[in-house]
PDB file of N, CA and C in Angstrom:
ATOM      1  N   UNK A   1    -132.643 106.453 193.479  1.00  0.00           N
ATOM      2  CA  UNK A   1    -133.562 107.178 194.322  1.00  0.00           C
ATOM      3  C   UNK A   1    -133.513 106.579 195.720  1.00  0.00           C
ATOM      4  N   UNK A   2    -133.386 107.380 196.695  1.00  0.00           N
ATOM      5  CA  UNK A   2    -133.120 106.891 198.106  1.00  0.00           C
ATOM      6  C   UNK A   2    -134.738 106.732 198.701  1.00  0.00           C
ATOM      7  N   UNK A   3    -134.364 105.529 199.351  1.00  0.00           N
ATOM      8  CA  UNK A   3    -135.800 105.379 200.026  1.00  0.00           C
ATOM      9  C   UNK A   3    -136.226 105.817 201.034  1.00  0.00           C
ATOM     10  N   UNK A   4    -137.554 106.283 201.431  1.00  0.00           N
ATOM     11  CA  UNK A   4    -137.971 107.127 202.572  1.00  0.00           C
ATOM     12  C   UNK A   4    -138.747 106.487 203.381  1.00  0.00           C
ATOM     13  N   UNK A   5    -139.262 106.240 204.598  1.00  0.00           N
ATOM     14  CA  UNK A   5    -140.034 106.145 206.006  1.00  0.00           C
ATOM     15  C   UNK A   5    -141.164 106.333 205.312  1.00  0.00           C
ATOM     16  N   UNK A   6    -142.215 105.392 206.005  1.00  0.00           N
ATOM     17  CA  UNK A   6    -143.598 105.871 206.120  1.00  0.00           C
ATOM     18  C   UNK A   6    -143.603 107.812 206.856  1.00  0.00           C
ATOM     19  N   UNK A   7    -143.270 107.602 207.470  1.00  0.00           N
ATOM     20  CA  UNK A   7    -142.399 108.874 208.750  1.00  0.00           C
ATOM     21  C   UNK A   7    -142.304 110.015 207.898  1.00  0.00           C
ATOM     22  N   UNK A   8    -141.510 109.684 207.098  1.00  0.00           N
ATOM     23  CA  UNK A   8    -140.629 110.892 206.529  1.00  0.00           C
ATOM     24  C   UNK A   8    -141.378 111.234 204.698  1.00  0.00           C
ATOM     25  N   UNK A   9    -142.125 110.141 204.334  1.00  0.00           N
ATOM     26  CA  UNK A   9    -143.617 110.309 203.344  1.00  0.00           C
ATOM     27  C   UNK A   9    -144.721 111.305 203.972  1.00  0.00           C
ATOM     28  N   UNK A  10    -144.970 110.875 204.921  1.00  0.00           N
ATOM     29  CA  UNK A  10    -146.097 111.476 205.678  1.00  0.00           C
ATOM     30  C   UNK A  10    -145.815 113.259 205.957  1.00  0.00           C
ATOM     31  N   UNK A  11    -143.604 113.019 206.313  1.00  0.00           N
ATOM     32  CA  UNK A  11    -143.758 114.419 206.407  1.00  0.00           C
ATOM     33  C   UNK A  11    -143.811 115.634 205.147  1.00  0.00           C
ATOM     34  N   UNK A  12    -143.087 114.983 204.461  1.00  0.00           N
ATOM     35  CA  UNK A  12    -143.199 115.554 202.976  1.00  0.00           C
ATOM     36  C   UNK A  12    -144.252 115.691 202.222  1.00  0.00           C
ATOM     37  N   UNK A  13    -145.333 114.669 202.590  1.00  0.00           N
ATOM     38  CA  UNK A  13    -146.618 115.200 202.230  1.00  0.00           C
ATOM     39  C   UNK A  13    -147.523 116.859 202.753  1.00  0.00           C
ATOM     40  N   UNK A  14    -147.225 116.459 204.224  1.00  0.00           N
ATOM     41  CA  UNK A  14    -147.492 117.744 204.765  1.00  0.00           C
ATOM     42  C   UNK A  14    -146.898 118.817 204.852  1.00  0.00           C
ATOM     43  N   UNK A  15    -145.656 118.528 203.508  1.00  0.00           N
ATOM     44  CA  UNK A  15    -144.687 119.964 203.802  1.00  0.00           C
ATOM     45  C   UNK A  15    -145.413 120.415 202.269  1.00  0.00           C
ATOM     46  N   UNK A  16    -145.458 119.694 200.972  1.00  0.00           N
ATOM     47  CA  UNK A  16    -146.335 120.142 200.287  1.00  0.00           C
ATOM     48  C   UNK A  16    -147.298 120.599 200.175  1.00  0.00           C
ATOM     49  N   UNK A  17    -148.387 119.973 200.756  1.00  0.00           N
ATOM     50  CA  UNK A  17    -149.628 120.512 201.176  1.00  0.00           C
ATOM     51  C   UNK A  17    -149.805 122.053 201.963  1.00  0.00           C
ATOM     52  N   UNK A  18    -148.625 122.279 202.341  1.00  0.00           N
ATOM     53  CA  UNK A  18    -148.660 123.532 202.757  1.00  0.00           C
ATOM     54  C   UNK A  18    -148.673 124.371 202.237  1.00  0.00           C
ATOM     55  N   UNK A  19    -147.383 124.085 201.330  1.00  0.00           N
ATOM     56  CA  UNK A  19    -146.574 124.786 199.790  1.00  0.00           C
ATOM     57  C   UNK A  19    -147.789 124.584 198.440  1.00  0.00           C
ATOM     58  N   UNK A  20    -148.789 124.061 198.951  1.00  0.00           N
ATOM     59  CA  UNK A  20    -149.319 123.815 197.921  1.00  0.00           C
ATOM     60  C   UNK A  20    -150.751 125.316 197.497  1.00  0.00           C
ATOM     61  N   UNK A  21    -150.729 126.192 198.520  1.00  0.00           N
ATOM     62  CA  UNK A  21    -151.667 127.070 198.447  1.00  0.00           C
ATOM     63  C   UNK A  21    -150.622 128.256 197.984  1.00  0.00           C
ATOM     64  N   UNK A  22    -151.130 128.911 196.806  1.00  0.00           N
ATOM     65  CA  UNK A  22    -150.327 130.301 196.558  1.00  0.00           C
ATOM     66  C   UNK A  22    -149.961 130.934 197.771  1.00  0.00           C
ATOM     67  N   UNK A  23    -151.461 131.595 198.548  1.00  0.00           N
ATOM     68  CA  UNK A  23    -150.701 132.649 199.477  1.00  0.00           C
ATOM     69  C   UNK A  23    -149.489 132.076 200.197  1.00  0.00           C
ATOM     70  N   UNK A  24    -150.088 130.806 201.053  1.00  0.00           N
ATOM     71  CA  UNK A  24    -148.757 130.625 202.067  1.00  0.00           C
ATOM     72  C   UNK A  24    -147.195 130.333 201.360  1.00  0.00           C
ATOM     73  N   UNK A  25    -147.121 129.851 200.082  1.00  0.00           N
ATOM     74  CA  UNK A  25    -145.765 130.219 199.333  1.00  0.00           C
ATOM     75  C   UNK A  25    -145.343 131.368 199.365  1.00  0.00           C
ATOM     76  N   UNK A  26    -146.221 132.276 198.973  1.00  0.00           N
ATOM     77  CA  UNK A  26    -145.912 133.909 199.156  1.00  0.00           C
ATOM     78  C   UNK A  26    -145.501 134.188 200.022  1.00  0.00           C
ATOM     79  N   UNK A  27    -146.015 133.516 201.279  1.00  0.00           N
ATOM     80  CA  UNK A  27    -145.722 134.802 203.030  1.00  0.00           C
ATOM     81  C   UNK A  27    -144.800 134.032 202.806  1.00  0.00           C
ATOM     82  N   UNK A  28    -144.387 132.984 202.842  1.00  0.00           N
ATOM     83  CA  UNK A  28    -143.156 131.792 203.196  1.00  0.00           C
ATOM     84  C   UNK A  28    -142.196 132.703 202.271  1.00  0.00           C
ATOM     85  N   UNK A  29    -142.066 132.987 201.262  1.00  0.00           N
ATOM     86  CA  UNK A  29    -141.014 133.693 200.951  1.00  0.00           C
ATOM     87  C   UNK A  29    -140.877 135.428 200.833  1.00  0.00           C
ATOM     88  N   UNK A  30    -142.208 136.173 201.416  1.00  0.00           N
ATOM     89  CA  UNK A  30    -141.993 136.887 202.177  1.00  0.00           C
ATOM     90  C   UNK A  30    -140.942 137.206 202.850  1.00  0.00           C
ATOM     91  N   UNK A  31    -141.394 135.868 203.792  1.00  0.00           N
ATOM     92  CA  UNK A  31    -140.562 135.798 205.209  1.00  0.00           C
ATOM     93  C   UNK A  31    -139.341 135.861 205.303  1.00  0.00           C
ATOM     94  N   UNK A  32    -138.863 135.107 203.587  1.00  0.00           N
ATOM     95  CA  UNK A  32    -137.296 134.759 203.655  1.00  0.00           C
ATOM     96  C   UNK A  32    -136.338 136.228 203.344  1.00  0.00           C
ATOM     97  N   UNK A  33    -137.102 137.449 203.396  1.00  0.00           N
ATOM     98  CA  UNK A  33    -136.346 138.794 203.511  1.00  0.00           C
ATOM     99  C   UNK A  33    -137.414 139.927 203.841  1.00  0.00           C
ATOM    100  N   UNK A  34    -137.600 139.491 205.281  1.00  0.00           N
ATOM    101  CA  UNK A  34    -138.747 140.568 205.682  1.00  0.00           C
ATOM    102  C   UNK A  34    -138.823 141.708 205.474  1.00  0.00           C
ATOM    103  N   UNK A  35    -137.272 142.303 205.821  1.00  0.00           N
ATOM    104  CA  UNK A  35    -136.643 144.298 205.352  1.00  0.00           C
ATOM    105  C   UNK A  35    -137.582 144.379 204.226  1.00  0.00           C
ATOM    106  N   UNK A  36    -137.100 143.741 203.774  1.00  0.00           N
ATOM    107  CA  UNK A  36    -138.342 144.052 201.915  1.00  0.00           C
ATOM    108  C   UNK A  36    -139.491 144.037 201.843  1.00  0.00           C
ATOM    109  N   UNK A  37    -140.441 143.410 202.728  1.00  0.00           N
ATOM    110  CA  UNK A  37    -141.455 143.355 202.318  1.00  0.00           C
ATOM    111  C   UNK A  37    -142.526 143.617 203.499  1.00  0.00           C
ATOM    112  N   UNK A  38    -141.984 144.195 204.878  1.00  0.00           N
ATOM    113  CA  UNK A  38    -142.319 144.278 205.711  1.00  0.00           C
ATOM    114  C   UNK A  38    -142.226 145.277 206.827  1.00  0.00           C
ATOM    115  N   UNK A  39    -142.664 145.916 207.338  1.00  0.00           N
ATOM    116  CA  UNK A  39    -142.208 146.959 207.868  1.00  0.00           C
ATOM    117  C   UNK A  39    -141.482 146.742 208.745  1.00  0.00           C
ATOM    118  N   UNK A  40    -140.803 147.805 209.911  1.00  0.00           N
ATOM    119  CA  UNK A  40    -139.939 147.015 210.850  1.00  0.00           C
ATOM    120  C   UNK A  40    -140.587 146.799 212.297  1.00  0.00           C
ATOM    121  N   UNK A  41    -140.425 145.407 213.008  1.00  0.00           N
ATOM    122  CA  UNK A  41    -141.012 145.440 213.874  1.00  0.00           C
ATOM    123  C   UNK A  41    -141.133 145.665 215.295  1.00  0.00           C
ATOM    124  N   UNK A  42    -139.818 146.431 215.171  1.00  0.00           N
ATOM    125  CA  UNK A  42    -139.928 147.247 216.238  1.00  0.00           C
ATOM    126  C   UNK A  42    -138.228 146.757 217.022  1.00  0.00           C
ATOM    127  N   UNK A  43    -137.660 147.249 218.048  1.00  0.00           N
ATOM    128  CA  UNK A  43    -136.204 146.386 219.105  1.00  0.00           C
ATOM    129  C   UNK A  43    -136.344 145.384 219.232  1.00  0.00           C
ATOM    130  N   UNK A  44    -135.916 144.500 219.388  1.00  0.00           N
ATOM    131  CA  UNK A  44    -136.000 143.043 220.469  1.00  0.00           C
ATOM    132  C   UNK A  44    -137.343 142.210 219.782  1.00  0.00           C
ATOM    133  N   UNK A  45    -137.867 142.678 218.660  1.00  0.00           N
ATOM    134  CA  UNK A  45    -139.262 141.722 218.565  1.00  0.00           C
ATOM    135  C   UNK A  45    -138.620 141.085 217.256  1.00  0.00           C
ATOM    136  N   UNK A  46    -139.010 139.835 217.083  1.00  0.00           N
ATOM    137  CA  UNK A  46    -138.268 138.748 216.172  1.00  0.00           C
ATOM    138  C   UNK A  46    -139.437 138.394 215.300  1.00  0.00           C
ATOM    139  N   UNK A  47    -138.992 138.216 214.109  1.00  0.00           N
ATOM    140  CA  UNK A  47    -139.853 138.037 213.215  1.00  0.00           C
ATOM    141  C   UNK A  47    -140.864 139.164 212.980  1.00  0.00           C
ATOM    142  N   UNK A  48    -142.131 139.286 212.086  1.00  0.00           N
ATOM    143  CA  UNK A  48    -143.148 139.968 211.160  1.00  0.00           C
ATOM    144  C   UNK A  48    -144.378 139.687 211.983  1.00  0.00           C
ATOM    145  N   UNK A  49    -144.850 140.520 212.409  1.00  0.00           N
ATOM    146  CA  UNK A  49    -146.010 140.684 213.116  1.00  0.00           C
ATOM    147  C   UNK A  49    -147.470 140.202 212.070  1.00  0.00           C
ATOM    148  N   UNK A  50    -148.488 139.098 212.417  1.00  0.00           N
ATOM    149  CA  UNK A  50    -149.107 138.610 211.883  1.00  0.00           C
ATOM    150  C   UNK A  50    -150.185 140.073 211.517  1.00  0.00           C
ATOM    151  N   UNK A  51    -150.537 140.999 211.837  1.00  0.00           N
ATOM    152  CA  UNK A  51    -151.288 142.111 211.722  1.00  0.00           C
ATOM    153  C   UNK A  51    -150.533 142.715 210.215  1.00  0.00           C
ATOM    154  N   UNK A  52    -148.981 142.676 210.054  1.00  0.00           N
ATOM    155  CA  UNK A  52    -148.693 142.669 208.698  1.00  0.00           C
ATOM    156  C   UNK A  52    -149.089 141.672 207.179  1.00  0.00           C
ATOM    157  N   UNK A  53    -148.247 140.778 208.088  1.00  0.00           N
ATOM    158  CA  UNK A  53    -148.769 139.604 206.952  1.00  0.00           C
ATOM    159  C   UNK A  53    -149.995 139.548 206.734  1.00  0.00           C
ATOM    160  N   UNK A  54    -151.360 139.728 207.318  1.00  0.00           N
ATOM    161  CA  UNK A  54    -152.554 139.375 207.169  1.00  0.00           C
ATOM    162  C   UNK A  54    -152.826 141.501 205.934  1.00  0.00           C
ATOM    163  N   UNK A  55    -152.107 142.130 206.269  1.00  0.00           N
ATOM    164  CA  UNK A  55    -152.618 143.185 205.086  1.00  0.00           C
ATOM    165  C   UNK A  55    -151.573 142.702 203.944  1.00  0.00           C
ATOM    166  N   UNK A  56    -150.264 142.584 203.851  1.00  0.00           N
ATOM    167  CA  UNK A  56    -149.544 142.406 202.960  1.00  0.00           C
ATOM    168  C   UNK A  56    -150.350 141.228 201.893  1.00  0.00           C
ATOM    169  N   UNK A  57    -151.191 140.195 202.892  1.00  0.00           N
ATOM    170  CA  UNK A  57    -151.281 138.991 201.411  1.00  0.00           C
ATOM    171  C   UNK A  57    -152.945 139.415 201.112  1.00  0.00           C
ATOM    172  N   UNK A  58    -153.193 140.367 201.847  1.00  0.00           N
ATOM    173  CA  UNK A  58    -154.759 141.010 201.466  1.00  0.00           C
ATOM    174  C   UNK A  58    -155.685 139.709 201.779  1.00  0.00           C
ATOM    175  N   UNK A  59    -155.828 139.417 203.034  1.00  0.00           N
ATOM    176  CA  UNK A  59    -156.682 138.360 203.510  1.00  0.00           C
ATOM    177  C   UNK A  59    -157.209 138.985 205.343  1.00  0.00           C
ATOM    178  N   UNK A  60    -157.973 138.284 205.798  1.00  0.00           N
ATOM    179  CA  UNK A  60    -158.968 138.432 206.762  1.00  0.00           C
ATOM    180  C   UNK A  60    -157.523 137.828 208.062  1.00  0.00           C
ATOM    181  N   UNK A  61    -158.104 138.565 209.120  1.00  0.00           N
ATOM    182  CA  UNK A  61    -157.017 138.182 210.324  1.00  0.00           C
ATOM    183  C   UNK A  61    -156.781 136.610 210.404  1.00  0.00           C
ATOM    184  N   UNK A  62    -158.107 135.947 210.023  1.00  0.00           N
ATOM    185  CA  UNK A  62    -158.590 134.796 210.654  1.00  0.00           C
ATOM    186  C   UNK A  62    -158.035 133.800 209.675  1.00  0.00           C
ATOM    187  N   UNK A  63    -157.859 134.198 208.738  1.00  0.00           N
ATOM    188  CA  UNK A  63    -157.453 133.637 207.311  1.00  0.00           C
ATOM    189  C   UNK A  63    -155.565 133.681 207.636  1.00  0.00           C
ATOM    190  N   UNK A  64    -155.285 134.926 207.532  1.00  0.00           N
ATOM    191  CA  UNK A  64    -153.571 134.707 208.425  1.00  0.00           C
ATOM    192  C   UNK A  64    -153.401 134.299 209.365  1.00  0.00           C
ATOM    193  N   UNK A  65    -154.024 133.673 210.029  1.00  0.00           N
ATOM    194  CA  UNK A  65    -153.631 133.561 211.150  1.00  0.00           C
ATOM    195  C   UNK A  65    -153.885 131.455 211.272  1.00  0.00           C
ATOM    196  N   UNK A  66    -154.763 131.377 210.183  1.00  0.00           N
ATOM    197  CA  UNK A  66    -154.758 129.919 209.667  1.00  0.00           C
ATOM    198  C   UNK A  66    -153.594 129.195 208.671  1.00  0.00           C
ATOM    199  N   UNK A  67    -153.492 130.351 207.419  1.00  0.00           N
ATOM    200  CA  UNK A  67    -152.334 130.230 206.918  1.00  0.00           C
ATOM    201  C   UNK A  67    -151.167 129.922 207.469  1.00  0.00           C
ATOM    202  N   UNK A  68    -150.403 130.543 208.333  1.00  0.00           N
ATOM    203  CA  UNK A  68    -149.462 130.310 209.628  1.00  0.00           C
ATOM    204  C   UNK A  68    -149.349 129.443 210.089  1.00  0.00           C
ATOM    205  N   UNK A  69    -150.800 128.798 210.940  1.00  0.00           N
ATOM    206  CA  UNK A  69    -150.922 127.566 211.353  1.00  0.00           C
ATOM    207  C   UNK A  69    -150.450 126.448 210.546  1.00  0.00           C
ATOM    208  N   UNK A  70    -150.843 126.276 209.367  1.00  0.00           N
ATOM    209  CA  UNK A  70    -150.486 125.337 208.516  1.00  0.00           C
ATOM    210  C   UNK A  70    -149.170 125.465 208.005  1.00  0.00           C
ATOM    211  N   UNK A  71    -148.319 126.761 208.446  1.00  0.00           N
ATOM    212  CA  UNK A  71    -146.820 126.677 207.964  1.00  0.00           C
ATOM    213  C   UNK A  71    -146.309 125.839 209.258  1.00  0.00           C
ATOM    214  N   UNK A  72    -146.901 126.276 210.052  1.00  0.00           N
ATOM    215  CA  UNK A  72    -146.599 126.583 211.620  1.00  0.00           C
ATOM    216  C   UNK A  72    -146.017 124.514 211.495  1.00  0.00           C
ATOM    217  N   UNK A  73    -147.399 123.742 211.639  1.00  0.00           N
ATOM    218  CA  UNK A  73    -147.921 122.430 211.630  1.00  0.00           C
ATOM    219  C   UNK A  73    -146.635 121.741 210.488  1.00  0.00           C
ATOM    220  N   UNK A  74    -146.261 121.985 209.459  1.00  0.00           N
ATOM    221  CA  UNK A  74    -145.189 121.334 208.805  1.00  0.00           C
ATOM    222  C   UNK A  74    -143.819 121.989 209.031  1.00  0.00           C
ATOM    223  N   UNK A  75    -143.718 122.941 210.198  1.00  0.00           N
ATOM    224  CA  UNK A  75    -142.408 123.353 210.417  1.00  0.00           C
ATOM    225  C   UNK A  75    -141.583 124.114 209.987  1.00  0.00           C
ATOM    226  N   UNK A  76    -142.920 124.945 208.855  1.00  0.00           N
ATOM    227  CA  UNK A  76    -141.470 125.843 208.135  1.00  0.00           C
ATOM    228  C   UNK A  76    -141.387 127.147 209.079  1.00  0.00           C
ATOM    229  N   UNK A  77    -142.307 127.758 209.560  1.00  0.00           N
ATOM    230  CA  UNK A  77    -142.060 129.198 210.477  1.00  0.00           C
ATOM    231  C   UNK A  77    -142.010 128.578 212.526  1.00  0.00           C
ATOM    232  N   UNK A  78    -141.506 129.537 212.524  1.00  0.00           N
ATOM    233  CA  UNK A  78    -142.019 129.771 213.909  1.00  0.00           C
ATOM    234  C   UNK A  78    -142.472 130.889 214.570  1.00  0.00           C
ATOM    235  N   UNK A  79    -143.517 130.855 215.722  1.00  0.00           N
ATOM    236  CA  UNK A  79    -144.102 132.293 216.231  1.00  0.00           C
ATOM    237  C   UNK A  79    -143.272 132.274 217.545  1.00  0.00           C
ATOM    238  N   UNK A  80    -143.688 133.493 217.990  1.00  0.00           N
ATOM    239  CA  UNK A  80    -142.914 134.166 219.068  1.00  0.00           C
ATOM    240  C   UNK A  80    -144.032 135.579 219.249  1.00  0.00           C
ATOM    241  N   UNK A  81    -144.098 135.267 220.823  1.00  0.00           N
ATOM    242  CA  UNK A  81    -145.194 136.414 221.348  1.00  0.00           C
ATOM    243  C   UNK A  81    -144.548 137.192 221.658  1.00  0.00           C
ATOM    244  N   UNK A  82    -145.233 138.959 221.125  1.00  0.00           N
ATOM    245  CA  UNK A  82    -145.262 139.625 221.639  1.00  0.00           C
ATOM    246  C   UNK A  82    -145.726 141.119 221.888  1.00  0.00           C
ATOM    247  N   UNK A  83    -145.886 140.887 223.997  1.00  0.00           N
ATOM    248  CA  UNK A  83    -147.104 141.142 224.019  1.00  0.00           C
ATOM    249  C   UNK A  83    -148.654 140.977 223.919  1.00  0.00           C
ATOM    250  N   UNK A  84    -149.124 141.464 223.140  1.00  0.00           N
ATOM    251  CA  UNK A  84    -150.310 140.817 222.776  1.00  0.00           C
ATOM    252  C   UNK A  84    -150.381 140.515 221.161  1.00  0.00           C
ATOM    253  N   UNK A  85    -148.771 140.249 220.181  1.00  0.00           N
ATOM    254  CA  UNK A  85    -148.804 139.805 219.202  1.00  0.00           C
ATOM    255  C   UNK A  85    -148.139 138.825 218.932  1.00  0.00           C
ATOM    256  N   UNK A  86    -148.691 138.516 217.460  1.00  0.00           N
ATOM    257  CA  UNK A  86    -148.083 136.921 217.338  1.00  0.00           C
ATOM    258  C   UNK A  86    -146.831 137.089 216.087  1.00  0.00           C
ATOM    259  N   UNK A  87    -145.642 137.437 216.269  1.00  0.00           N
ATOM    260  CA  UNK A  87    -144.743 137.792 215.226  1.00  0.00           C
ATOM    261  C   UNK A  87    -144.452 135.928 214.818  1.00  0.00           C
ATOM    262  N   UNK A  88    -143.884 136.048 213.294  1.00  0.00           N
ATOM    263  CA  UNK A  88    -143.261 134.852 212.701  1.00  0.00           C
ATOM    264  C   UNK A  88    -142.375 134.904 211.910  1.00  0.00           C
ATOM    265  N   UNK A  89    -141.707 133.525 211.864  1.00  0.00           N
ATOM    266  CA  UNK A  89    -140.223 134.128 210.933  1.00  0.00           C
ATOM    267  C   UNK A  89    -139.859 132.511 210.288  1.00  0.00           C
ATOM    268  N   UNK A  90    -139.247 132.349 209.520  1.00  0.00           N
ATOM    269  CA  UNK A  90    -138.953 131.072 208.709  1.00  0.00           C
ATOM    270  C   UNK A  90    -138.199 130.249 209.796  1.00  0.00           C
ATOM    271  N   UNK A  91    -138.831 129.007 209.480  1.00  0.00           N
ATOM    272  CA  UNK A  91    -137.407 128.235 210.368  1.00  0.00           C
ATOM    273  C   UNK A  91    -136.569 127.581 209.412  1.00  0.00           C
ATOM    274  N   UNK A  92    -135.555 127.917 209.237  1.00  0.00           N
ATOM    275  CA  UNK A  92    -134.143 128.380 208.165  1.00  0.00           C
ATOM    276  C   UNK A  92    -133.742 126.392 208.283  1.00  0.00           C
ATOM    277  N   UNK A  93    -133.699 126.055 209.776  1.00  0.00           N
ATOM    278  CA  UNK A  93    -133.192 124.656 209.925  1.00  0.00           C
ATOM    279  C   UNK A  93    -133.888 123.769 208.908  1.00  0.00           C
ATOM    280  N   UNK A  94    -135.364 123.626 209.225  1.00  0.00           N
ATOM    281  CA  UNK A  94    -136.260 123.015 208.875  1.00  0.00           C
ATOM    282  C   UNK A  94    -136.282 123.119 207.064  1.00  0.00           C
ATOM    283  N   UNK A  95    -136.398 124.661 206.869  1.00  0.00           N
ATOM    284  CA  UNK A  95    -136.534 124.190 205.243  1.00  0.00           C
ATOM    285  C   UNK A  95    -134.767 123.755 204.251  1.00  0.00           C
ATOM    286  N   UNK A  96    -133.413 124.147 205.580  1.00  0.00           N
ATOM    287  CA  UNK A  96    -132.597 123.444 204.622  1.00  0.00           C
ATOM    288  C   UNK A  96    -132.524 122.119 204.597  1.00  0.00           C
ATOM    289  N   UNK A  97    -133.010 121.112 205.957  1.00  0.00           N
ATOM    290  CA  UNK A  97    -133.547 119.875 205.545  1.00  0.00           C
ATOM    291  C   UNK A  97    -134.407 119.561 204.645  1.00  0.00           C
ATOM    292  N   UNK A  98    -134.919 120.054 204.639  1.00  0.00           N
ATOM    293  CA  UNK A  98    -136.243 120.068 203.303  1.00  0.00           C
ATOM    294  C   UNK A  98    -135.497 119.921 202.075  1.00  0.00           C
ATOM    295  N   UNK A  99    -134.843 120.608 201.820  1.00  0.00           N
ATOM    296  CA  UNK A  99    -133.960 120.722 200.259  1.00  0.00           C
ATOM    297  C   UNK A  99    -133.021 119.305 200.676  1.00  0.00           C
ATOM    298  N   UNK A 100    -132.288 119.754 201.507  1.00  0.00           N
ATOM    299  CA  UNK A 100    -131.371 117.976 201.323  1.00  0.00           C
ATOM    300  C   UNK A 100    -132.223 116.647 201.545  1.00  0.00           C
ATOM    301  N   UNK A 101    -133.429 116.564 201.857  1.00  0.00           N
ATOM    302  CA  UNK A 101    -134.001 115.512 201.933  1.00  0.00           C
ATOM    303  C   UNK A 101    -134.681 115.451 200.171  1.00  0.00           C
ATOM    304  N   UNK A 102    -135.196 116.204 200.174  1.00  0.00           N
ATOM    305  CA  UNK A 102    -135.842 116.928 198.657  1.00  0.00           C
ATOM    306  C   UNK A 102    -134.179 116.235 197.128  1.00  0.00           C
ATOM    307  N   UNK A 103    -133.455 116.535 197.894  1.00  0.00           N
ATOM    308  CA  UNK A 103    -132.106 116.352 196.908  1.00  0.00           C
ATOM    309  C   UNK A 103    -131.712 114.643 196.749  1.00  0.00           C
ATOM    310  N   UNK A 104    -132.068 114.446 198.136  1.00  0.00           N
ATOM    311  CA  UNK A 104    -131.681 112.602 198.030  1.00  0.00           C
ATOM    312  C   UNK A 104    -132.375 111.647 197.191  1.00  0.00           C
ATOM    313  N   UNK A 105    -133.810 112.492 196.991  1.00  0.00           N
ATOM    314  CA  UNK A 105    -134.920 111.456 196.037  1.00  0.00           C
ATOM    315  C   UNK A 105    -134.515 110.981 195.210  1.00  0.00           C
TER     316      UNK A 105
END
């Protein structure tokens, strides 16, 4: 078993803790094939508009829009404005480190 950082404990804690609530597993893999599960969001706009995700997981704006945050905070999504919305989309980098760090244990 390879040994880890106070650093890199701390981050894996907070990557669980994220993963650790049903919904945000759900949007998180949502996310990982939006066509499917999401409507389209329009030319040039990147990622799933939080006004979806917040009907798709059947929760309150305020509630998606916290959920997120806490993906947001351990790095697995990222947002991108636009306009006056907040679209999000997986960050692909972040969770294949996750698995090869996840693999070294």
């Amino acid at each position: 078993m390879a040994a880890t950082t106070p650093d890199q404990s701390d981050e894996l804690l907070g990557l669980f803790k994220a993963l650790s609530n049903p919904n945000r597993l759900r949007i998180l893999g949502w996310l990982k094939q939006p066509d499917e599960h999401f409507p389209p969001s329009g030319p040039g706009a990147p990622g799933v508009c939080l006004k979806h995700i917040q009907a798709k997981a059947g929760v309150s704006q305020s509630t998606a829009s916290q959920f997120m945050a806490t993906l947001q905070r351990a790095g697995l999504v990222r947002s991108h404005r636009v306009g006056q919305w907040t679209h999000w989309e997986r960050d692909e980098a972040k969770i294949a480190a996750l698995r090869d760090q996840l693999g070294a244990l």
